[in-house]
PDB file of N, CA and C in Angstrom:
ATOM      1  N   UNK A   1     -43.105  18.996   3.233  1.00  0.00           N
ATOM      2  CA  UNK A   1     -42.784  17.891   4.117  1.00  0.00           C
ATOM      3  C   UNK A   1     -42.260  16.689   3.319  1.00  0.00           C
ATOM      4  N   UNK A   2     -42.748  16.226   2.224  1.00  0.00           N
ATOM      5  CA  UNK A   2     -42.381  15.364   1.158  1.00  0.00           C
ATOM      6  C   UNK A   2     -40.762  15.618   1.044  1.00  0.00           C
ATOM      7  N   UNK A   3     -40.823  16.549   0.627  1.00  0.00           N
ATOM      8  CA  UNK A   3     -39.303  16.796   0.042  1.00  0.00           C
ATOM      9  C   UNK A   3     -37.976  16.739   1.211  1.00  0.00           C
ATOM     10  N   UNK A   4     -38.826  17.169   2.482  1.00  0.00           N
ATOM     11  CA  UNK A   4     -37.811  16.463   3.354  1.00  0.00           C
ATOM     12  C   UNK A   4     -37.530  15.506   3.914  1.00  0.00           C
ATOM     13  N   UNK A   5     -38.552  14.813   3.968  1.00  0.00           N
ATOM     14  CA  UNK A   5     -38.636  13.044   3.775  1.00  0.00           C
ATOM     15  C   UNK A   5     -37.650  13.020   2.236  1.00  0.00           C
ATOM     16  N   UNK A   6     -37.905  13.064   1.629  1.00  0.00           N
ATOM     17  CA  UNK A   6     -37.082  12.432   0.411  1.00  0.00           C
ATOM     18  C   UNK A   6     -35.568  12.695   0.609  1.00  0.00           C
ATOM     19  N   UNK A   7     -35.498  14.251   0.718  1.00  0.00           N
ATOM     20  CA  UNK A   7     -33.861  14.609   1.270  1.00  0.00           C
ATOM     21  C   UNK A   7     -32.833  13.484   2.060  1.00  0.00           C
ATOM     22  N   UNK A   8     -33.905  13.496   3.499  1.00  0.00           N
ATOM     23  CA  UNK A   8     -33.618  12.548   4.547  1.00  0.00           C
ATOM     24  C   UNK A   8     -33.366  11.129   3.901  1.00  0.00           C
ATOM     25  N   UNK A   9     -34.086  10.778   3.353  1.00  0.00           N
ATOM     26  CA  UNK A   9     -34.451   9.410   3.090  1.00  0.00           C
ATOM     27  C   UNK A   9     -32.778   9.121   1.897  1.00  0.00           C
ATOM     28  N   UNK A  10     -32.627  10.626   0.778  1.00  0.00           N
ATOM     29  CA  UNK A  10     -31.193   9.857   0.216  1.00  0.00           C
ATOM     30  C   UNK A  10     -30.432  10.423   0.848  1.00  0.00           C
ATOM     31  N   UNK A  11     -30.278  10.788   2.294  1.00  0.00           N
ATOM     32  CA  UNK A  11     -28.745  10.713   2.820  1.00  0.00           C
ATOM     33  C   UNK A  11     -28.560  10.241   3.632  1.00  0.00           C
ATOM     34  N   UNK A  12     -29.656   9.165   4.260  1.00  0.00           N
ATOM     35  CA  UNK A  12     -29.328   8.208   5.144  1.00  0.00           C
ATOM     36  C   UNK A  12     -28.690   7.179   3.836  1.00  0.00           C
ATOM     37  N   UNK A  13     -29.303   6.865   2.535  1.00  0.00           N
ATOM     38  CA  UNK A  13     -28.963   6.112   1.254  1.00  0.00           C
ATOM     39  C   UNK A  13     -27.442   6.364   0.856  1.00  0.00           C
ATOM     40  N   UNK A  14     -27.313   7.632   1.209  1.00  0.00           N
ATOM     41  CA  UNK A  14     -25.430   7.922   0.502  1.00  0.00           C
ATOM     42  C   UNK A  14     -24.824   7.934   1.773  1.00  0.00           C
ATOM     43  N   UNK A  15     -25.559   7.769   3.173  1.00  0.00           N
ATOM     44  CA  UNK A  15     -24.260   7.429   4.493  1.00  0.00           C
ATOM     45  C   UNK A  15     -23.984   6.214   4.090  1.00  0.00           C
ATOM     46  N   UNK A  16     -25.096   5.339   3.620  1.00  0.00           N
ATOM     47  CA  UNK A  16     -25.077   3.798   3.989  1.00  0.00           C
ATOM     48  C   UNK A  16     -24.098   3.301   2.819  1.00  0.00           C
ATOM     49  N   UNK A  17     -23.962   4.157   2.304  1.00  0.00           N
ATOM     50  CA  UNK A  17     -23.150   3.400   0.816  1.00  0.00           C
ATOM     51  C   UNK A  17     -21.901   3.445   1.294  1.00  0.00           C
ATOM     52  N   UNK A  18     -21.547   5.274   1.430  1.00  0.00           N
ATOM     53  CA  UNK A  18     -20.035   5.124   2.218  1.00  0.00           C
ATOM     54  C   UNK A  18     -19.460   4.632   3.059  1.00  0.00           C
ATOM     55  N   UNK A  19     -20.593   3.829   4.302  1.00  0.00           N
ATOM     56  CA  UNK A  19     -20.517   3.214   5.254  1.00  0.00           C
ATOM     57  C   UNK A  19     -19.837   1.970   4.567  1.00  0.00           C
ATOM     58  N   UNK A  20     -20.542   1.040   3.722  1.00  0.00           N
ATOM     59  CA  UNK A  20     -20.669   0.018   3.188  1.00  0.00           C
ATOM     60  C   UNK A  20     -19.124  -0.098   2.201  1.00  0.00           C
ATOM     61  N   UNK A  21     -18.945   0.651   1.883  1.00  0.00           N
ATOM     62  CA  UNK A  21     -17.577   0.717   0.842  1.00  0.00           C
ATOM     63  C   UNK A  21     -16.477   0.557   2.143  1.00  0.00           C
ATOM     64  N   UNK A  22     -16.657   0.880   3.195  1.00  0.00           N
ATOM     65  CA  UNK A  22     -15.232   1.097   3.895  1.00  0.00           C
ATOM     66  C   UNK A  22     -15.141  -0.811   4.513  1.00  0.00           C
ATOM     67  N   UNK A  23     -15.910  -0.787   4.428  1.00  0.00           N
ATOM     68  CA  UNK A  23     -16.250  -2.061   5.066  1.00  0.00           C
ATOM     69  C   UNK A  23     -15.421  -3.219   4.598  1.00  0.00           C
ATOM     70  N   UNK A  24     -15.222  -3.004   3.559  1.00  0.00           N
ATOM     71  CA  UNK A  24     -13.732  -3.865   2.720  1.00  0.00           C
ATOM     72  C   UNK A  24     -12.461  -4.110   3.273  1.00  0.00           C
ATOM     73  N   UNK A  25     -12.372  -2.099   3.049  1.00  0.00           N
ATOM     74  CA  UNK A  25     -11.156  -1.916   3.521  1.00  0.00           C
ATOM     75  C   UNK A  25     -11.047  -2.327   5.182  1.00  0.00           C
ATOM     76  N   UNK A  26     -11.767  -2.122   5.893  1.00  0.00           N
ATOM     77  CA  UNK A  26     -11.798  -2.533   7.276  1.00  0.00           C
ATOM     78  C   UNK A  26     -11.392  -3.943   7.658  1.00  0.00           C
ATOM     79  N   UNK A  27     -11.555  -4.528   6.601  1.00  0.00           N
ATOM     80  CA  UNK A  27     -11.447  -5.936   7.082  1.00  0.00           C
ATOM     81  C   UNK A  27     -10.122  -6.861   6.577  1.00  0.00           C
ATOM     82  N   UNK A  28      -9.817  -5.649   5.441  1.00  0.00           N
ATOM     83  CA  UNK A  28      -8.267  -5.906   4.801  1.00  0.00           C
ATOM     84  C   UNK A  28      -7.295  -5.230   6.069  1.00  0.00           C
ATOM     85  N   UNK A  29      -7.712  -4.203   6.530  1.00  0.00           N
ATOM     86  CA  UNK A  29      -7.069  -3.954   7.805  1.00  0.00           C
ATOM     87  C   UNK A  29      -6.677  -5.206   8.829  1.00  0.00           C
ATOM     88  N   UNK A  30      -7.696  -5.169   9.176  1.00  0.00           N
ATOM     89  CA  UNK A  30      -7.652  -6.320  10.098  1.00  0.00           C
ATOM     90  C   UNK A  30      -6.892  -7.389   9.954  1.00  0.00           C
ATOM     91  N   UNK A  31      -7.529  -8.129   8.126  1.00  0.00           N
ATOM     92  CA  UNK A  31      -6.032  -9.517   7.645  1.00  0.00           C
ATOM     93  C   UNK A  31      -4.974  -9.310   8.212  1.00  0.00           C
ATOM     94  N   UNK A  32      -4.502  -7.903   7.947  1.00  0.00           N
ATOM     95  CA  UNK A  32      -2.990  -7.259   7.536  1.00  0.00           C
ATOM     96  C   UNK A  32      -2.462  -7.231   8.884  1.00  0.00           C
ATOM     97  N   UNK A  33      -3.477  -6.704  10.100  1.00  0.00           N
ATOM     98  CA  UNK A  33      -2.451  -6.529  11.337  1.00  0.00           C
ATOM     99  C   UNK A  33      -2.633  -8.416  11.438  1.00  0.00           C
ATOM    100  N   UNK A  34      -3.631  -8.894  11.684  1.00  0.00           N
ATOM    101  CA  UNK A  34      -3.297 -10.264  12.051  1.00  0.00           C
ATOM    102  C   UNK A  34      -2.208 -11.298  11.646  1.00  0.00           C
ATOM    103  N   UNK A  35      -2.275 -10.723  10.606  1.00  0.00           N
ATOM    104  CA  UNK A  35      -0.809 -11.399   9.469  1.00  0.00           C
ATOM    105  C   UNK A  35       0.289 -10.763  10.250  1.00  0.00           C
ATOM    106  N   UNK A  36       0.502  -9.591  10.142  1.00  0.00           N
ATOM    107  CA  UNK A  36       1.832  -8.828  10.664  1.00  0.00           C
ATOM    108  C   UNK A  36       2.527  -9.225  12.118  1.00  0.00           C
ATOM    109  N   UNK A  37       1.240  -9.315  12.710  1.00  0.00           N
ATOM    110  CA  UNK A  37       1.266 -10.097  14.084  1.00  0.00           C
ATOM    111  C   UNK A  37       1.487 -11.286  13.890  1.00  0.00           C
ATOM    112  N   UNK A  38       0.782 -12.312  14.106  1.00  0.00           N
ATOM    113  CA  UNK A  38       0.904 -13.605  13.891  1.00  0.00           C
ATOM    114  C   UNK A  38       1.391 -14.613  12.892  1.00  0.00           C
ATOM    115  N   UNK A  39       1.961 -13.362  11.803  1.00  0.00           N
ATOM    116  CA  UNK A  39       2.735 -14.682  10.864  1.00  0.00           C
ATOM    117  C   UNK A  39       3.493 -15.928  10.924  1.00  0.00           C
ATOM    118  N   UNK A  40       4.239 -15.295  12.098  1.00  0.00           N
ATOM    119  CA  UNK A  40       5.424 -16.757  12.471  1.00  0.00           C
ATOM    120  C   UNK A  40       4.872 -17.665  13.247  1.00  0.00           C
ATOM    121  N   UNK A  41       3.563 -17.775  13.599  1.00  0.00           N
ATOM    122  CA  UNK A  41       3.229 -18.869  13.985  1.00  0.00           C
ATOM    123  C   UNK A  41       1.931 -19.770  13.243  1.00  0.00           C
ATOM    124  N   UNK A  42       2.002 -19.145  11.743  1.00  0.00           N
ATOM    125  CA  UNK A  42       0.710 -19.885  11.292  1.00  0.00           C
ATOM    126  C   UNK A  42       1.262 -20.947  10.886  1.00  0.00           C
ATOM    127  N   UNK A  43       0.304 -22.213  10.408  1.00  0.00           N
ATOM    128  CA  UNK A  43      -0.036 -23.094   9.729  1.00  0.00           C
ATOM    129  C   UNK A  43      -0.586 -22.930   8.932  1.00  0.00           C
ATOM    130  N   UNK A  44      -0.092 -24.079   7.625  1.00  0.00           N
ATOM    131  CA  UNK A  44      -0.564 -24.462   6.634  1.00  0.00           C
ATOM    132  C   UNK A  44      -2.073 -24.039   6.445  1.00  0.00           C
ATOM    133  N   UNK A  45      -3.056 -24.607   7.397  1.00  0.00           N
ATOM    134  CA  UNK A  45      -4.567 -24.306   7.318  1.00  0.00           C
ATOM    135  C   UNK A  45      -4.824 -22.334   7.893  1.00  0.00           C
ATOM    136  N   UNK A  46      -3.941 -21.856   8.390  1.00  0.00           N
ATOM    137  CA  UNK A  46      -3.780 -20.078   8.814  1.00  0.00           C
ATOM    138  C   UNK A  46      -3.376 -20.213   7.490  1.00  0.00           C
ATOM    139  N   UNK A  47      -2.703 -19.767   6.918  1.00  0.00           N
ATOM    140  CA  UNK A  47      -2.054 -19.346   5.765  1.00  0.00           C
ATOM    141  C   UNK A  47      -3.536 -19.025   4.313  1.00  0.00           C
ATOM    142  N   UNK A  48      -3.921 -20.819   4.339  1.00  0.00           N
ATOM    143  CA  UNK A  48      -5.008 -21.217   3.384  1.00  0.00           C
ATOM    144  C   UNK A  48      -6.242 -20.206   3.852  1.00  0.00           C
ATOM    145  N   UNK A  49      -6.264 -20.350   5.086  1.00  0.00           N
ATOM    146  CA  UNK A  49      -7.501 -19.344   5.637  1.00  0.00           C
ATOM    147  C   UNK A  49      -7.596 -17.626   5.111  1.00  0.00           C
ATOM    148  N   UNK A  50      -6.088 -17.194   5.627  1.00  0.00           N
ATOM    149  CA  UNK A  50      -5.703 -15.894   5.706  1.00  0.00           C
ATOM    150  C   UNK A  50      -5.916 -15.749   3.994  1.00  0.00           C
ATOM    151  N   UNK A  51      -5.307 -16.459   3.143  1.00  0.00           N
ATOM    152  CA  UNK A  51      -5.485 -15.965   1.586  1.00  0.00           C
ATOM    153  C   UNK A  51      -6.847 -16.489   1.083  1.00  0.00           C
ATOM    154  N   UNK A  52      -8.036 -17.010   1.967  1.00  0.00           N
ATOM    155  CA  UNK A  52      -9.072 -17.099   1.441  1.00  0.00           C
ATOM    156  C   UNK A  52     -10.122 -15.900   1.760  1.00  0.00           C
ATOM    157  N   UNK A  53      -9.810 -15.825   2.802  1.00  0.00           N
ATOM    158  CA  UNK A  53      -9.696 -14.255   3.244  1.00  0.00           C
ATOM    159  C   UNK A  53      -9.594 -13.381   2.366  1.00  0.00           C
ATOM    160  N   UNK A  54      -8.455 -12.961   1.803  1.00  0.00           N
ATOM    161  CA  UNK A  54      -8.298 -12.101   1.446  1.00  0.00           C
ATOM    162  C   UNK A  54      -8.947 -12.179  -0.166  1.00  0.00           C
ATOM    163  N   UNK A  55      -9.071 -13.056  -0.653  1.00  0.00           N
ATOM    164  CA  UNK A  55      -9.717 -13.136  -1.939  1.00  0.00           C
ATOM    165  C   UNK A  55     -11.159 -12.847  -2.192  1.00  0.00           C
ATOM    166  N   UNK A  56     -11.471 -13.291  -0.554  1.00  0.00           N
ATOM    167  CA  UNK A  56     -13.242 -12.623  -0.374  1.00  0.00           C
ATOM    168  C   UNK A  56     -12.766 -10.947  -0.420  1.00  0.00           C
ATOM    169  N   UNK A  57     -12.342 -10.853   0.164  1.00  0.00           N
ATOM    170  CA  UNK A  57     -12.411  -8.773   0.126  1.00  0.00           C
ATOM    171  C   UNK A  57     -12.469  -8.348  -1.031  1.00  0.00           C
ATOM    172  N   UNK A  58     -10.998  -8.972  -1.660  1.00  0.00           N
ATOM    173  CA  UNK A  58     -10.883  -8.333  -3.286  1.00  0.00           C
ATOM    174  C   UNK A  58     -12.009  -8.531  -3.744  1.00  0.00           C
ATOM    175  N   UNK A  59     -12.770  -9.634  -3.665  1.00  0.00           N
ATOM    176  CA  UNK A  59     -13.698  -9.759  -4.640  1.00  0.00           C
ATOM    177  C   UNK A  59     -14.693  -8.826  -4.425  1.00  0.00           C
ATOM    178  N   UNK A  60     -15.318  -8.350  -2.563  1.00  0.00           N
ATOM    179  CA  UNK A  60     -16.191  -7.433  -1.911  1.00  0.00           C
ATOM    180  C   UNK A  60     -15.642  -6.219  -2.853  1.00  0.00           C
ATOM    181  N   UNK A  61     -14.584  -5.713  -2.668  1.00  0.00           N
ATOM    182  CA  UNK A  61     -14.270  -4.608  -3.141  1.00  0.00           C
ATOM    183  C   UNK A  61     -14.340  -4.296  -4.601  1.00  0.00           C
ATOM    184  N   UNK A  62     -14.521  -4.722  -5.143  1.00  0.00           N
ATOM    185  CA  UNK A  62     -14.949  -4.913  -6.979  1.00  0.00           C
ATOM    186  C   UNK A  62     -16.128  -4.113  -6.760  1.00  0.00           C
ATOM    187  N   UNK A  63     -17.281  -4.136  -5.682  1.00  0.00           N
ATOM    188  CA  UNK A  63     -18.498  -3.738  -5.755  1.00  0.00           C
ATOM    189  C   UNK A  63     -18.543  -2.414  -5.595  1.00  0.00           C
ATOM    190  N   UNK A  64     -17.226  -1.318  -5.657  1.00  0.00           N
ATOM    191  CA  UNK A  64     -16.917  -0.217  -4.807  1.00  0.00           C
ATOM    192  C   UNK A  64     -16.372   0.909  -5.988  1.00  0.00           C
ATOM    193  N   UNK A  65     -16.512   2.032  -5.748  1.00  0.00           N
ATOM    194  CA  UNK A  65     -15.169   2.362  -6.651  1.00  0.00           C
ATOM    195  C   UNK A  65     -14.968   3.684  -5.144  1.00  0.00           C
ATOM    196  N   UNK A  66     -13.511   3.646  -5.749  1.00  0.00           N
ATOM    197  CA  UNK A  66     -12.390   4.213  -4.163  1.00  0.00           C
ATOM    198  C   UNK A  66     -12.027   5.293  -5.086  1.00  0.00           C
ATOM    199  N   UNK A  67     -11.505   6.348  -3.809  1.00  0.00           N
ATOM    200  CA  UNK A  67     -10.806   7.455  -4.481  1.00  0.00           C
ATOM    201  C   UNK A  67      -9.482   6.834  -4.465  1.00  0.00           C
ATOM    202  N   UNK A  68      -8.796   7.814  -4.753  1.00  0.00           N
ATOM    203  CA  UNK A  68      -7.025   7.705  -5.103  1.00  0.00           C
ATOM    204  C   UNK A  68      -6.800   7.835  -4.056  1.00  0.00           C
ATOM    205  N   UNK A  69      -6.815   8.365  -2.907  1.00  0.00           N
ATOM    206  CA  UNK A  69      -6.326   7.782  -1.706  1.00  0.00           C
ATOM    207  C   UNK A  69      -6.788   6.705  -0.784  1.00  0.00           C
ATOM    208  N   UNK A  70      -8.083   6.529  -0.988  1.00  0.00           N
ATOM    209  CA  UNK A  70      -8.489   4.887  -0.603  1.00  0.00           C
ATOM    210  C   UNK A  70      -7.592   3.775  -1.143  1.00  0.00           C
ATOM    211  N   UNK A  71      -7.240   3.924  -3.136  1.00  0.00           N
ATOM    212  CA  UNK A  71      -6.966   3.258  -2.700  1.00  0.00           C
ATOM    213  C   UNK A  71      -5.441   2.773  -2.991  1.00  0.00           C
ATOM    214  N   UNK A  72      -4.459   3.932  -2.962  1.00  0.00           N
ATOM    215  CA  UNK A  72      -3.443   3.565  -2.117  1.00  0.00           C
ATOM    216  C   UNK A  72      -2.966   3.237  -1.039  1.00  0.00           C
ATOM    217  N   UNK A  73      -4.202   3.460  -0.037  1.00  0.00           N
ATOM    218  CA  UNK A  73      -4.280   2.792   1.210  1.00  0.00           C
ATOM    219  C   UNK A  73      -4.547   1.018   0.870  1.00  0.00           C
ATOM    220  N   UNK A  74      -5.369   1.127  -0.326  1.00  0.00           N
ATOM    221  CA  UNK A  74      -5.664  -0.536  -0.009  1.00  0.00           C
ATOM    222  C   UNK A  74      -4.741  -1.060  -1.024  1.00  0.00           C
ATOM    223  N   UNK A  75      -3.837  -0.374  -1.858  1.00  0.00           N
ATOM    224  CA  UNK A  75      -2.636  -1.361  -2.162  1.00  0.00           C
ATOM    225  C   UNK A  75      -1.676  -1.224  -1.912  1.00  0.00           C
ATOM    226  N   UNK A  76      -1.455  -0.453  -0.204  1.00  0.00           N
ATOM    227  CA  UNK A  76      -0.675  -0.995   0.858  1.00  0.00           C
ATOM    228  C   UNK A  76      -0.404  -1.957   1.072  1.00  0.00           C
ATOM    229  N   UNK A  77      -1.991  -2.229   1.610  1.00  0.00           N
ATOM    230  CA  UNK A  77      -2.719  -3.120   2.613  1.00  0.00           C
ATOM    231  C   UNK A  77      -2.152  -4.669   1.604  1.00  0.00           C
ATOM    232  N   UNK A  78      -2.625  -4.135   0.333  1.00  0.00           N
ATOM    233  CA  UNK A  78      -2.490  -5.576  -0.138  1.00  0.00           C
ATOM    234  C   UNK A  78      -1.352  -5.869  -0.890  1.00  0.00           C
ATOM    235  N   UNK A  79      -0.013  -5.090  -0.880  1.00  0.00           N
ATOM    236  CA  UNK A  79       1.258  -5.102  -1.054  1.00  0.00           C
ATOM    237  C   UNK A  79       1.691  -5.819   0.062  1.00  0.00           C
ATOM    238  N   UNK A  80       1.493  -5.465   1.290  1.00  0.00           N
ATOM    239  CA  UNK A  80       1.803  -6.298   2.797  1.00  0.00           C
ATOM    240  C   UNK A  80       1.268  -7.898   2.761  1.00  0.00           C
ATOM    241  N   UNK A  81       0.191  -7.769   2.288  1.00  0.00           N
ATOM    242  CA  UNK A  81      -0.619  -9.419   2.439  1.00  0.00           C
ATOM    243  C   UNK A  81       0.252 -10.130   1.705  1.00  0.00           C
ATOM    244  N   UNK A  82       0.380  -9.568   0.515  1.00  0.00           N
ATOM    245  CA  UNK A  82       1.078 -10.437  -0.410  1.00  0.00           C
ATOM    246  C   UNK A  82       2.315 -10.767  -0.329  1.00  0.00           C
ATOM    247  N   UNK A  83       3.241  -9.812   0.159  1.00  0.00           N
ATOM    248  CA  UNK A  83       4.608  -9.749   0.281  1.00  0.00           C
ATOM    249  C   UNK A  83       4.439 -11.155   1.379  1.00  0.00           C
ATOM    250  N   UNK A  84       3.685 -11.522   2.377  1.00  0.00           N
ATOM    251  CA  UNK A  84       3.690 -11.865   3.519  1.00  0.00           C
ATOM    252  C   UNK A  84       3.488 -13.276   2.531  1.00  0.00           C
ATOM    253  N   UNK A  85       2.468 -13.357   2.281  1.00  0.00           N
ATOM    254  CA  UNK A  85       1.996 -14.983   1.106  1.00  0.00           C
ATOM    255  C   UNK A  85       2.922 -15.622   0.866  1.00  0.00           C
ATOM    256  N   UNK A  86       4.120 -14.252  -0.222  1.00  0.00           N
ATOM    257  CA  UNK A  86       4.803 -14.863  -1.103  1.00  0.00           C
ATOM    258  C   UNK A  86       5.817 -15.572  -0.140  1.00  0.00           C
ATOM    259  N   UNK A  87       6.035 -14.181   0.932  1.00  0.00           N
ATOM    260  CA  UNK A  87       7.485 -15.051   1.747  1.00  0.00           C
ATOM    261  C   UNK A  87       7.190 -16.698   2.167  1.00  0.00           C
ATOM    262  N   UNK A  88       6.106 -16.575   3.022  1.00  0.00           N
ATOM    263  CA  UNK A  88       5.279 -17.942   3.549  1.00  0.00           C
ATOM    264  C   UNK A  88       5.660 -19.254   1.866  1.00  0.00           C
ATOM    265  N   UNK A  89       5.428 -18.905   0.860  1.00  0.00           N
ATOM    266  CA  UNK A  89       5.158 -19.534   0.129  1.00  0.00           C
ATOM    267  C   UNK A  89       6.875 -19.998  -0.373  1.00  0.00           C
ATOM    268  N   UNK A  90       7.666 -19.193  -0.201  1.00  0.00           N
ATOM    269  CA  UNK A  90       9.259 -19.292  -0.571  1.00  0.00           C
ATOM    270  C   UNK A  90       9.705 -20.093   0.418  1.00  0.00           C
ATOM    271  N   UNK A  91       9.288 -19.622   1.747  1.00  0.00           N
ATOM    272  CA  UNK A  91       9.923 -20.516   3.207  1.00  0.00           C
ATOM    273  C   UNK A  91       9.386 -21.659   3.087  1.00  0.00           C
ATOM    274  N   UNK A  92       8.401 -22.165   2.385  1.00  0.00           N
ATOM    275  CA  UNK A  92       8.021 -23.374   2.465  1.00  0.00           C
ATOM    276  C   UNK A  92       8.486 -24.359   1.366  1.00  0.00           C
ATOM    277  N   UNK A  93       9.029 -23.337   0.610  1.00  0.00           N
ATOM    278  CA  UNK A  93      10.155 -24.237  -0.706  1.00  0.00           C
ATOM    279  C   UNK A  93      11.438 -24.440  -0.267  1.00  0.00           C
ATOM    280  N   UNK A  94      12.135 -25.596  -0.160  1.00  0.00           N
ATOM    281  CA  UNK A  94      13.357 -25.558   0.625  1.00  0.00           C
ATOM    282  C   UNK A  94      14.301 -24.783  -0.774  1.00  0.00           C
ATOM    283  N   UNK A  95      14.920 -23.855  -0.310  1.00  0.00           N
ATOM    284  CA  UNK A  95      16.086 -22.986  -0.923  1.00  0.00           C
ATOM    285  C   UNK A  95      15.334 -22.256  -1.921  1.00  0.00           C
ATOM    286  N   UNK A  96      14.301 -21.842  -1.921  1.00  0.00           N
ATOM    287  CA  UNK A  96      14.095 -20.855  -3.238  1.00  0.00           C
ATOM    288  C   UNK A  96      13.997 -19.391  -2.732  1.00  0.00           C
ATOM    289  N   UNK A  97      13.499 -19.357  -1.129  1.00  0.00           N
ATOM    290  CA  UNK A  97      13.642 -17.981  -0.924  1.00  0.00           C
ATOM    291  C   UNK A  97      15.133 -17.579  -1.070  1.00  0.00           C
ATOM    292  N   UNK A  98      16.037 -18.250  -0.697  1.00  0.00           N
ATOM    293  CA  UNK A  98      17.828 -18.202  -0.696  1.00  0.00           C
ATOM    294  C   UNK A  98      17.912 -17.549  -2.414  1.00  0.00           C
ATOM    295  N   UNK A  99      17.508 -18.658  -3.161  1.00  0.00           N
ATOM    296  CA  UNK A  99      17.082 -18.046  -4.765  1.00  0.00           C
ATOM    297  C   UNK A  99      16.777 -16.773  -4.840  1.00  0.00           C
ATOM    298  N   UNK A 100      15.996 -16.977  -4.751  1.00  0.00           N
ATOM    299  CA  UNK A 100      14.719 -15.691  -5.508  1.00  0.00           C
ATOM    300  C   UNK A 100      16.202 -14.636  -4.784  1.00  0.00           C
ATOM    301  N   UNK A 101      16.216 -14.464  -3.394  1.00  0.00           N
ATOM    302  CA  UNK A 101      16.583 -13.548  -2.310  1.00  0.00           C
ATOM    303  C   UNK A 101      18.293 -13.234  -3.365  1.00  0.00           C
ATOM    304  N   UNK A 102      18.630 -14.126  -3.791  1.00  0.00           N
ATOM    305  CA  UNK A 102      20.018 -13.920  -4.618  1.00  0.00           C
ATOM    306  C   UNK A 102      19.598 -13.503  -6.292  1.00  0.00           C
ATOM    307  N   UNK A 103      18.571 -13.875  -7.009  1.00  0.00           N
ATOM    308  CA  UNK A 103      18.677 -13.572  -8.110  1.00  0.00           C
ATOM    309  C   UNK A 103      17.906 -11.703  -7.950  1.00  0.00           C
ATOM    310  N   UNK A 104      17.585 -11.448  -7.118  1.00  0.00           N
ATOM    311  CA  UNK A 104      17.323  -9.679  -6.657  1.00  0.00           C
ATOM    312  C   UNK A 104      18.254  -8.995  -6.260  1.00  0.00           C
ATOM    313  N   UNK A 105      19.146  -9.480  -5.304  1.00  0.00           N
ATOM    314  CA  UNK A 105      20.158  -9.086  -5.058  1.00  0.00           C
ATOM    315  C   UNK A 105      20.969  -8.918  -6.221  1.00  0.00           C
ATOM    316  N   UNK A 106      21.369  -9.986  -7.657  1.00  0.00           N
ATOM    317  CA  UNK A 106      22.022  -9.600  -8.854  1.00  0.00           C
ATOM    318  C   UNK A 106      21.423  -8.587  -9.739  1.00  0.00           C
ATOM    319  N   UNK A 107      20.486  -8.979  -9.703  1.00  0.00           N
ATOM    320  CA  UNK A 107      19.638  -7.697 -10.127  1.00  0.00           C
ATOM    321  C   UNK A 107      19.725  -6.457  -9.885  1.00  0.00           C
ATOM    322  N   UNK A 108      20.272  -6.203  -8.690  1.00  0.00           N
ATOM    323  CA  UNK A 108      20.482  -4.942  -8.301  1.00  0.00           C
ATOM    324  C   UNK A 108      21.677  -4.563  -8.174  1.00  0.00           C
ATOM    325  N   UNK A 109      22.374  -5.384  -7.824  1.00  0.00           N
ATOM    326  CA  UNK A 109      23.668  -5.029  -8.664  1.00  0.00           C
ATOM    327  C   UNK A 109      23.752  -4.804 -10.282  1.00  0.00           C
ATOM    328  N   UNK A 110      23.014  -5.085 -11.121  1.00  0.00           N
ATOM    329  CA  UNK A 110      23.604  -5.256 -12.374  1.00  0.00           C
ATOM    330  C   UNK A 110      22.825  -3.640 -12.797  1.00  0.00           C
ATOM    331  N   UNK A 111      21.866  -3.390 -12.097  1.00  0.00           N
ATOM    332  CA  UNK A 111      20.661  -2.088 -11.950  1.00  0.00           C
ATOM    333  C   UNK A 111      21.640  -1.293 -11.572  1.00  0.00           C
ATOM    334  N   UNK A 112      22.598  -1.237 -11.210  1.00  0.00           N
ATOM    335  CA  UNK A 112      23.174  -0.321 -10.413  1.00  0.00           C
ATOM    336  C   UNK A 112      24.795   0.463 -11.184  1.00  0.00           C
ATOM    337  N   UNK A 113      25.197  -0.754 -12.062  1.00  0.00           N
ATOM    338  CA  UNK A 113      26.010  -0.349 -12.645  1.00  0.00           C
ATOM    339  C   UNK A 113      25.854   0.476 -14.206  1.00  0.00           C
TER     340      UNK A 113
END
């Protein structure tokens, strides 16, 4: 009877872990559609929020280790956040996204030849 109490007892211990690891990613989900959705209408204080946000996860997720497909799922997730930051952060520089957006474009031309 012991031993199945103990059994029981570590695999409710290894649900709760795997439970607990996704829990990151769940919530980087979530940033990501809210961002995807609602980007064009944040503010300054959305923006500050959304990347404070997201710096809590990264940091949650340090506590984890992911397989190889976790976590190319989560540097999707956080290829999208960021891409989204940076644009937010260019549109709010008058003419540097025009920049940046032209010195890639030469770039790829010059990549190309």
């Amino acid at each position: 009877m012991r031993k199945i109490l103990c059994i029981i007892a570590m695999c409710i211990i290894a649900l709760s872990c795997t439970t607990g690891k996704q829990v990151p990613i769940e919530q980087l989900e979530e940033l990501t559609e809210d961002i995807r959705v609602n980007h064009k209408d944040y503010s300054v204080a959305d923006w500050k929020r959304a990347y404070a946000s997201y710096k809590q996860i990264a940091s949650d997720m340090e506590e984890y280790s992911y397989s190889t497909e976790e976590m190319k799922r989560i540097g999707e997730l956080e290829g999208e956040c960021i891409g989204y930051f940076m644009n937010s952060a260019f549109n709010s520089l008058d003419g540097l996204k025009n920049e940046v957006d032209g010195f890639f474009e030469g770039l790829n031309e010059a990549i190309k030849k």
